[in-house]
PDB file of N, CA and C in Angstrom:
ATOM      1  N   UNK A   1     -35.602  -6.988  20.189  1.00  0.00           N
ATOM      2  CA  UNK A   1     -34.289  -7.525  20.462  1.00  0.00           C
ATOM      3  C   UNK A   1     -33.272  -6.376  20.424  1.00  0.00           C
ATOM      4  N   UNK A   2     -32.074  -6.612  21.199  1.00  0.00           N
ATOM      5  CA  UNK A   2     -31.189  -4.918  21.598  1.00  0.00           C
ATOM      6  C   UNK A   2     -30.307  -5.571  20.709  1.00  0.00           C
ATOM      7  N   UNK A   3     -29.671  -4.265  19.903  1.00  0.00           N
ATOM      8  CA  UNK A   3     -28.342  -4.472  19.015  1.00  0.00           C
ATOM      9  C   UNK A   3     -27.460  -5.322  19.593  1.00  0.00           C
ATOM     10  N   UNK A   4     -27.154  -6.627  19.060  1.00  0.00           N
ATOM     11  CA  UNK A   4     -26.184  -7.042  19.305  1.00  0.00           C
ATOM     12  C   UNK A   4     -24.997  -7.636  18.317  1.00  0.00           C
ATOM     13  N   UNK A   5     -23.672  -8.226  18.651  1.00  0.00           N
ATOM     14  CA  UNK A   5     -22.950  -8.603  17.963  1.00  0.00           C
ATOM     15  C   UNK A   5     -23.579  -9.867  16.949  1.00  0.00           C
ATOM     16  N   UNK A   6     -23.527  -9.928  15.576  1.00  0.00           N
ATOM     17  CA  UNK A   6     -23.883 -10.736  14.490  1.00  0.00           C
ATOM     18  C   UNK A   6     -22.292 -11.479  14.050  1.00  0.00           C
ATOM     19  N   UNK A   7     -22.509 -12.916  14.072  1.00  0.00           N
ATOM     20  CA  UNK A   7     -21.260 -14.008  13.535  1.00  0.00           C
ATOM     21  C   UNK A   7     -21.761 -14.640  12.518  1.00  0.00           C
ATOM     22  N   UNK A   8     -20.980 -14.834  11.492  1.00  0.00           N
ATOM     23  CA  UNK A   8     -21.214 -16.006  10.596  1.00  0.00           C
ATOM     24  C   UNK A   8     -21.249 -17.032  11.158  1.00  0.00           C
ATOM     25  N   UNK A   9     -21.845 -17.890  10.640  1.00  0.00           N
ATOM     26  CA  UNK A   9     -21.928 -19.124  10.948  1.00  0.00           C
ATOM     27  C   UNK A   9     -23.593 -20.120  10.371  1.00  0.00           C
ATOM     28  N   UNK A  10     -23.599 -20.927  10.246  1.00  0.00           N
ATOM     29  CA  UNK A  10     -24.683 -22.048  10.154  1.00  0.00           C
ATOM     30  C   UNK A  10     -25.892 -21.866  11.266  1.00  0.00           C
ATOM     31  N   UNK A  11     -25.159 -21.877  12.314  1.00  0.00           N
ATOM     32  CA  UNK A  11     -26.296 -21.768  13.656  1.00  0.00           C
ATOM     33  C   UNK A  11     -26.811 -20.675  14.038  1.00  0.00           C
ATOM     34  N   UNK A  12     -26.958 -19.680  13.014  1.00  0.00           N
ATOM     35  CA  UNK A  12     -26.833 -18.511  13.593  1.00  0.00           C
ATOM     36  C   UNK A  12     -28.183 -18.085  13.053  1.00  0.00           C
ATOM     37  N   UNK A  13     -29.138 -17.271  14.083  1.00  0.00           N
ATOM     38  CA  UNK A  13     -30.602 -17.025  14.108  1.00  0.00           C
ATOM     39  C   UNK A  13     -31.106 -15.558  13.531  1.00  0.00           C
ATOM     40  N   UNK A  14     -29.677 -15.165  13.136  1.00  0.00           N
ATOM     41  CA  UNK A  14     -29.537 -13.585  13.356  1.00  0.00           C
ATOM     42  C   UNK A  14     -29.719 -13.493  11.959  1.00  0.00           C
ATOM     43  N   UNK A  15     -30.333 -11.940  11.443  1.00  0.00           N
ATOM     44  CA  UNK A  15     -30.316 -12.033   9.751  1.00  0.00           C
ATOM     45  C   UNK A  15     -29.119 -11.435   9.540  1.00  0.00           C
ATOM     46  N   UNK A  16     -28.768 -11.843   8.201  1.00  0.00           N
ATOM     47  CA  UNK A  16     -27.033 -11.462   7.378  1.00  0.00           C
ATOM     48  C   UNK A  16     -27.870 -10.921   6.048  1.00  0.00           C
ATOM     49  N   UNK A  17     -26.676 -10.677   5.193  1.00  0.00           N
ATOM     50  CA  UNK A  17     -26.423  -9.842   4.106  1.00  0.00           C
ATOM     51  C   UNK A  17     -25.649  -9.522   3.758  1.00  0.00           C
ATOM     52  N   UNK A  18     -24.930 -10.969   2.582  1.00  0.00           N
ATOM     53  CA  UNK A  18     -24.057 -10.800   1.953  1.00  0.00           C
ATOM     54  C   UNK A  18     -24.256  -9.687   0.620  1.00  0.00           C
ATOM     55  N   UNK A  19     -23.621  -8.900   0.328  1.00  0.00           N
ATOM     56  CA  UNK A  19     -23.811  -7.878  -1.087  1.00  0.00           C
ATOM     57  C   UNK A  19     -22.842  -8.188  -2.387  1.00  0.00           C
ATOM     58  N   UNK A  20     -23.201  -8.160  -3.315  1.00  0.00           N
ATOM     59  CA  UNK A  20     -22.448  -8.019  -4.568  1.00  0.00           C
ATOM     60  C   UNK A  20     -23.034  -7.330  -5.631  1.00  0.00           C
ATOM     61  N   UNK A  21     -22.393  -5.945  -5.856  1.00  0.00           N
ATOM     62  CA  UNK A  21     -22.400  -5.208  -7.223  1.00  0.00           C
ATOM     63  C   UNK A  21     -21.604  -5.663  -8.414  1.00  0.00           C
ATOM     64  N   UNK A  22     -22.022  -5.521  -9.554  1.00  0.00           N
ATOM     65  CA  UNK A  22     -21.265  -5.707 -10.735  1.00  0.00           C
ATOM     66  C   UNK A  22     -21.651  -4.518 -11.458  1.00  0.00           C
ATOM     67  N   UNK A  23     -20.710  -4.222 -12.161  1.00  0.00           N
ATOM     68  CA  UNK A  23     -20.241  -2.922 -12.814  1.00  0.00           C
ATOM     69  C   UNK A  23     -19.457  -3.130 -13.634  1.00  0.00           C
ATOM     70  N   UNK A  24     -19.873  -2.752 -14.674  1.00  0.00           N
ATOM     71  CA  UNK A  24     -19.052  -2.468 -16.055  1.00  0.00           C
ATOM     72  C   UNK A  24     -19.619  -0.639 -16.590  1.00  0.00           C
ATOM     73  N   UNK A  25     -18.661  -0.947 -17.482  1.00  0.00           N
ATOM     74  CA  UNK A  25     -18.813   0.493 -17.970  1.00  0.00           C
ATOM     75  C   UNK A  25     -19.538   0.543 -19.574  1.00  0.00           C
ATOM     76  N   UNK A  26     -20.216   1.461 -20.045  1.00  0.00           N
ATOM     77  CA  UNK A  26     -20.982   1.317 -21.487  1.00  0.00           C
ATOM     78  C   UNK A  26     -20.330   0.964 -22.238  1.00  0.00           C
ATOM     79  N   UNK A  27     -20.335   0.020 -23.043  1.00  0.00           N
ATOM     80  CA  UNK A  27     -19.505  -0.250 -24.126  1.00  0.00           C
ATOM     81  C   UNK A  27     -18.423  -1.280 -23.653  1.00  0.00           C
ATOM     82  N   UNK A  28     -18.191  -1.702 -22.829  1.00  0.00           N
ATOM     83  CA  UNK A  28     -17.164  -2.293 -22.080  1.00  0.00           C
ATOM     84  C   UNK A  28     -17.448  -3.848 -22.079  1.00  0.00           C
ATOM     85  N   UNK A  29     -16.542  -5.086 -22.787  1.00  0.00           N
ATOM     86  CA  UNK A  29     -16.750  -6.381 -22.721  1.00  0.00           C
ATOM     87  C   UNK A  29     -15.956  -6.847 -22.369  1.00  0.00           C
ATOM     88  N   UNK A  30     -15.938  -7.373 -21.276  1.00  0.00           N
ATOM     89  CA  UNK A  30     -14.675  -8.000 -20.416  1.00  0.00           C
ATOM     90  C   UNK A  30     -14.056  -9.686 -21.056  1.00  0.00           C
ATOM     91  N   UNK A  31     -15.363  -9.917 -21.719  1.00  0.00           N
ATOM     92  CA  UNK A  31     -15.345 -11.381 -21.964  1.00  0.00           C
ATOM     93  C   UNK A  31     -14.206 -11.203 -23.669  1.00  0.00           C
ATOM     94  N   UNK A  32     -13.525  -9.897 -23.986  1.00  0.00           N
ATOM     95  CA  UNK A  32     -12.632  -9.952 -25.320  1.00  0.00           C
ATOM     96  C   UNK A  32     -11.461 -10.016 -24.788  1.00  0.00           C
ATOM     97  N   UNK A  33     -10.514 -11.116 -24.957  1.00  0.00           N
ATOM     98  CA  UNK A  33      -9.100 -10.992 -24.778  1.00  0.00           C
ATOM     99  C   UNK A  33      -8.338  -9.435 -24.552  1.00  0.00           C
ATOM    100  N   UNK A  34      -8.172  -8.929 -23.874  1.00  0.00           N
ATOM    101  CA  UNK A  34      -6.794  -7.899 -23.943  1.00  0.00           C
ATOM    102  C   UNK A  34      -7.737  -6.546 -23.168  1.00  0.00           C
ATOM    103  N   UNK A  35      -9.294  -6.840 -23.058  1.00  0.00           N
ATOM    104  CA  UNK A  35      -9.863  -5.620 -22.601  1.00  0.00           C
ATOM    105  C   UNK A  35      -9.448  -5.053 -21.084  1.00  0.00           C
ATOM    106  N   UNK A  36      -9.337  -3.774 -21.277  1.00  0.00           N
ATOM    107  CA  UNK A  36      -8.748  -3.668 -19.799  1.00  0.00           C
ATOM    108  C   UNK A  36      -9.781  -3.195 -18.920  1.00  0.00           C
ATOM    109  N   UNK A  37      -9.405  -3.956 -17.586  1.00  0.00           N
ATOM    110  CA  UNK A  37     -10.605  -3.673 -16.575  1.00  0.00           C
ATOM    111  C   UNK A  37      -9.979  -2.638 -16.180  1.00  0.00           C
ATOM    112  N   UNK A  38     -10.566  -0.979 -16.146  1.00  0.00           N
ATOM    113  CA  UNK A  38     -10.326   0.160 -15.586  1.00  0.00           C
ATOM    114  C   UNK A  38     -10.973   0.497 -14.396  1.00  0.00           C
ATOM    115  N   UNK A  39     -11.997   0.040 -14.286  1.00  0.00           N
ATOM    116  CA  UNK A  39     -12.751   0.660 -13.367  1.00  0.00           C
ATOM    117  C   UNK A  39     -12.250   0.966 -11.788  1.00  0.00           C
ATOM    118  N   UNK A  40     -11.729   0.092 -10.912  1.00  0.00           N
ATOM    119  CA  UNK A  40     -11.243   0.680 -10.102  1.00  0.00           C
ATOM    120  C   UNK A  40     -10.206   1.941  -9.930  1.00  0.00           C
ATOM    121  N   UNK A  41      -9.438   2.345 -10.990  1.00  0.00           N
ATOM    122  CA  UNK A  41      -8.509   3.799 -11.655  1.00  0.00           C
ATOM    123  C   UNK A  41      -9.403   4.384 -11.414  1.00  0.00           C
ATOM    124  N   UNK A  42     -11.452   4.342 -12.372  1.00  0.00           N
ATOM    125  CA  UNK A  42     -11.092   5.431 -12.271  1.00  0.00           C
ATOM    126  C   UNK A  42     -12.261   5.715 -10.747  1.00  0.00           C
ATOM    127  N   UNK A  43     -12.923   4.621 -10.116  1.00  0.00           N
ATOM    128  CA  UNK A  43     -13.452   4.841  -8.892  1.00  0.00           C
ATOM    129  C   UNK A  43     -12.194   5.583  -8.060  1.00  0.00           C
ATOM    130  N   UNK A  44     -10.893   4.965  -8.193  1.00  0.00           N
ATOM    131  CA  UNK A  44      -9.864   5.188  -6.910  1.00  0.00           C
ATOM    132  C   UNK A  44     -10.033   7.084  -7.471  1.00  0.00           C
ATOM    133  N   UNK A  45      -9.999   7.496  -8.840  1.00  0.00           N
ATOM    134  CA  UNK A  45      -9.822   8.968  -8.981  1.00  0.00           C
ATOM    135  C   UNK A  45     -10.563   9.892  -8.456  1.00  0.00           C
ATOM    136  N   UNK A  46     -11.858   9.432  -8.690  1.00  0.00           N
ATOM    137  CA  UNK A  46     -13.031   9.876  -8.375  1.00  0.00           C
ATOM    138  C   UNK A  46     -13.458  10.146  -7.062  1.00  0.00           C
ATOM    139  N   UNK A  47     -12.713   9.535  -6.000  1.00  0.00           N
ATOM    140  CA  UNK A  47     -12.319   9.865  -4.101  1.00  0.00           C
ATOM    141  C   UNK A  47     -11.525  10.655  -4.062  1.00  0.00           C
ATOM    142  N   UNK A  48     -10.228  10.413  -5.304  1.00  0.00           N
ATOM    143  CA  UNK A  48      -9.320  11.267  -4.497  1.00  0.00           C
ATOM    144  C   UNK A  48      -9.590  12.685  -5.093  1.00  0.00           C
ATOM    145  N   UNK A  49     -10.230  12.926  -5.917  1.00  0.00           N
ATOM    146  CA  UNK A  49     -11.086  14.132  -6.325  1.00  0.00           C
ATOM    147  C   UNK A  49     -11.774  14.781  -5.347  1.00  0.00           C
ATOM    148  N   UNK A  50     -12.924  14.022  -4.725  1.00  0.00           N
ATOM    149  CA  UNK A  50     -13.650  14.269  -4.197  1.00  0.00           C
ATOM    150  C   UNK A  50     -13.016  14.158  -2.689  1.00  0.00           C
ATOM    151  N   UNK A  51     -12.137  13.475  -2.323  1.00  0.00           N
ATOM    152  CA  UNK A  51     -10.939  14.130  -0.880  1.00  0.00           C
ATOM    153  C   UNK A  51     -10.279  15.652  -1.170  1.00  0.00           C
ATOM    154  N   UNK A  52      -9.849  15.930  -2.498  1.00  0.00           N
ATOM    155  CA  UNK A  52      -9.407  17.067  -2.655  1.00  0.00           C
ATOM    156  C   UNK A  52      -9.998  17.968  -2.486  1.00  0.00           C
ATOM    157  N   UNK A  53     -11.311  17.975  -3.239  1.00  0.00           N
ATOM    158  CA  UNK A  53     -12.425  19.395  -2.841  1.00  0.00           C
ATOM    159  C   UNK A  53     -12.840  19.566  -1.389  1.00  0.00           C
ATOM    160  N   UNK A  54     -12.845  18.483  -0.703  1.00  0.00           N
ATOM    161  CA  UNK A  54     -13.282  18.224   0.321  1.00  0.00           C
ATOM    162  C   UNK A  54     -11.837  18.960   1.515  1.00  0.00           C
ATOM    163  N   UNK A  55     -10.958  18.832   1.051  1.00  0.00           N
ATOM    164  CA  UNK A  55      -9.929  19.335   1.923  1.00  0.00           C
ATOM    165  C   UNK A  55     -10.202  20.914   1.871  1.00  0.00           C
ATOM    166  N   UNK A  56      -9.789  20.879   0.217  1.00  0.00           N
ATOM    167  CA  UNK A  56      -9.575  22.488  -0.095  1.00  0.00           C
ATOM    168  C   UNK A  56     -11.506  23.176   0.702  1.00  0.00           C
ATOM    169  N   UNK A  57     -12.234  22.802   0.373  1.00  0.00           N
ATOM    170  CA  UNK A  57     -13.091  23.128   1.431  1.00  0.00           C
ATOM    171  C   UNK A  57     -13.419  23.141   3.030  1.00  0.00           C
ATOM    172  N   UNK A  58     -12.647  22.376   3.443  1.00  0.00           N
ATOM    173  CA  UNK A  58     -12.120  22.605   4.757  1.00  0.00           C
ATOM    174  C   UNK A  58     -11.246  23.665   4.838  1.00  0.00           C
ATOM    175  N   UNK A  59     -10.462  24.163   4.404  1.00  0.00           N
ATOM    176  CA  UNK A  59      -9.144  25.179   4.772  1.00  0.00           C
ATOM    177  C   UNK A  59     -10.214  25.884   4.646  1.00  0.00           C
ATOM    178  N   UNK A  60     -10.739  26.388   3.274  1.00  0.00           N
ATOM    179  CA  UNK A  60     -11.198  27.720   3.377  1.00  0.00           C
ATOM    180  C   UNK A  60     -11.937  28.650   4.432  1.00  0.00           C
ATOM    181  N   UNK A  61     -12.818  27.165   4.907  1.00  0.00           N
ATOM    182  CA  UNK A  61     -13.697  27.079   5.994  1.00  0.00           C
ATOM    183  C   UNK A  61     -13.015  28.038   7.196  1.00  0.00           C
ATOM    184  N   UNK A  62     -11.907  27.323   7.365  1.00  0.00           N
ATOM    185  CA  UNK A  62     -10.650  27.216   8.636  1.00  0.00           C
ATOM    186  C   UNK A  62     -10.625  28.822   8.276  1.00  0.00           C
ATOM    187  N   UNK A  63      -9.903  29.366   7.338  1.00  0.00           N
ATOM    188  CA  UNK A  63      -9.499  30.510   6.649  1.00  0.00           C
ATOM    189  C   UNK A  63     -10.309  31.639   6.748  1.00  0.00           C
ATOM    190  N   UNK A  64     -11.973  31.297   6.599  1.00  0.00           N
ATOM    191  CA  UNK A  64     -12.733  32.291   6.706  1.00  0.00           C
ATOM    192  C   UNK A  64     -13.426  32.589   8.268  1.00  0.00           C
ATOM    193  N   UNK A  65     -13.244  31.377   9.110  1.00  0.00           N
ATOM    194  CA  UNK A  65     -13.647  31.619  10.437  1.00  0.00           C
ATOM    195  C   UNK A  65     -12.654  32.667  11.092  1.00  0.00           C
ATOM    196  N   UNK A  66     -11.459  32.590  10.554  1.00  0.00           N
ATOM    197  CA  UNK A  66     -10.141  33.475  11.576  1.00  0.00           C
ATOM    198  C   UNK A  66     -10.796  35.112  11.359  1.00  0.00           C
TER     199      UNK A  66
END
């Protein structure tokens, strides 16, 4: 069968794959009043880290081809 477009739906013959991760962190109980869910802080840090090296490794790139 050739790649084609996949729809939700009931009638639909095509295979799907819905996903869900859960993630907590060691030590971490969400189920105690007042605990704070961090985790997206520090996923969001952890890109923009890894966008930063990723830039500053591009220039240099840029920098050392001239």
């Amino acid at each position: 069968m050739p790649p084609g477009e996949v729809r939700w739906g009931e009638a639909t013959t095509d295979e799907m794959c819905i996903g869900f991760i859960g993630v907590t962190k060691k030590g971490q109980d969400l189920t105690r009043a007042g605990e704070k869910d961090d985790l997206m802080d520090i996923f969001k840090a952890q890109i923009d880290d890894y966008l930063n090296k990723r830039d500053e490794a591009i220039k240099k790139q840029a920098k050392s081809a001239k």
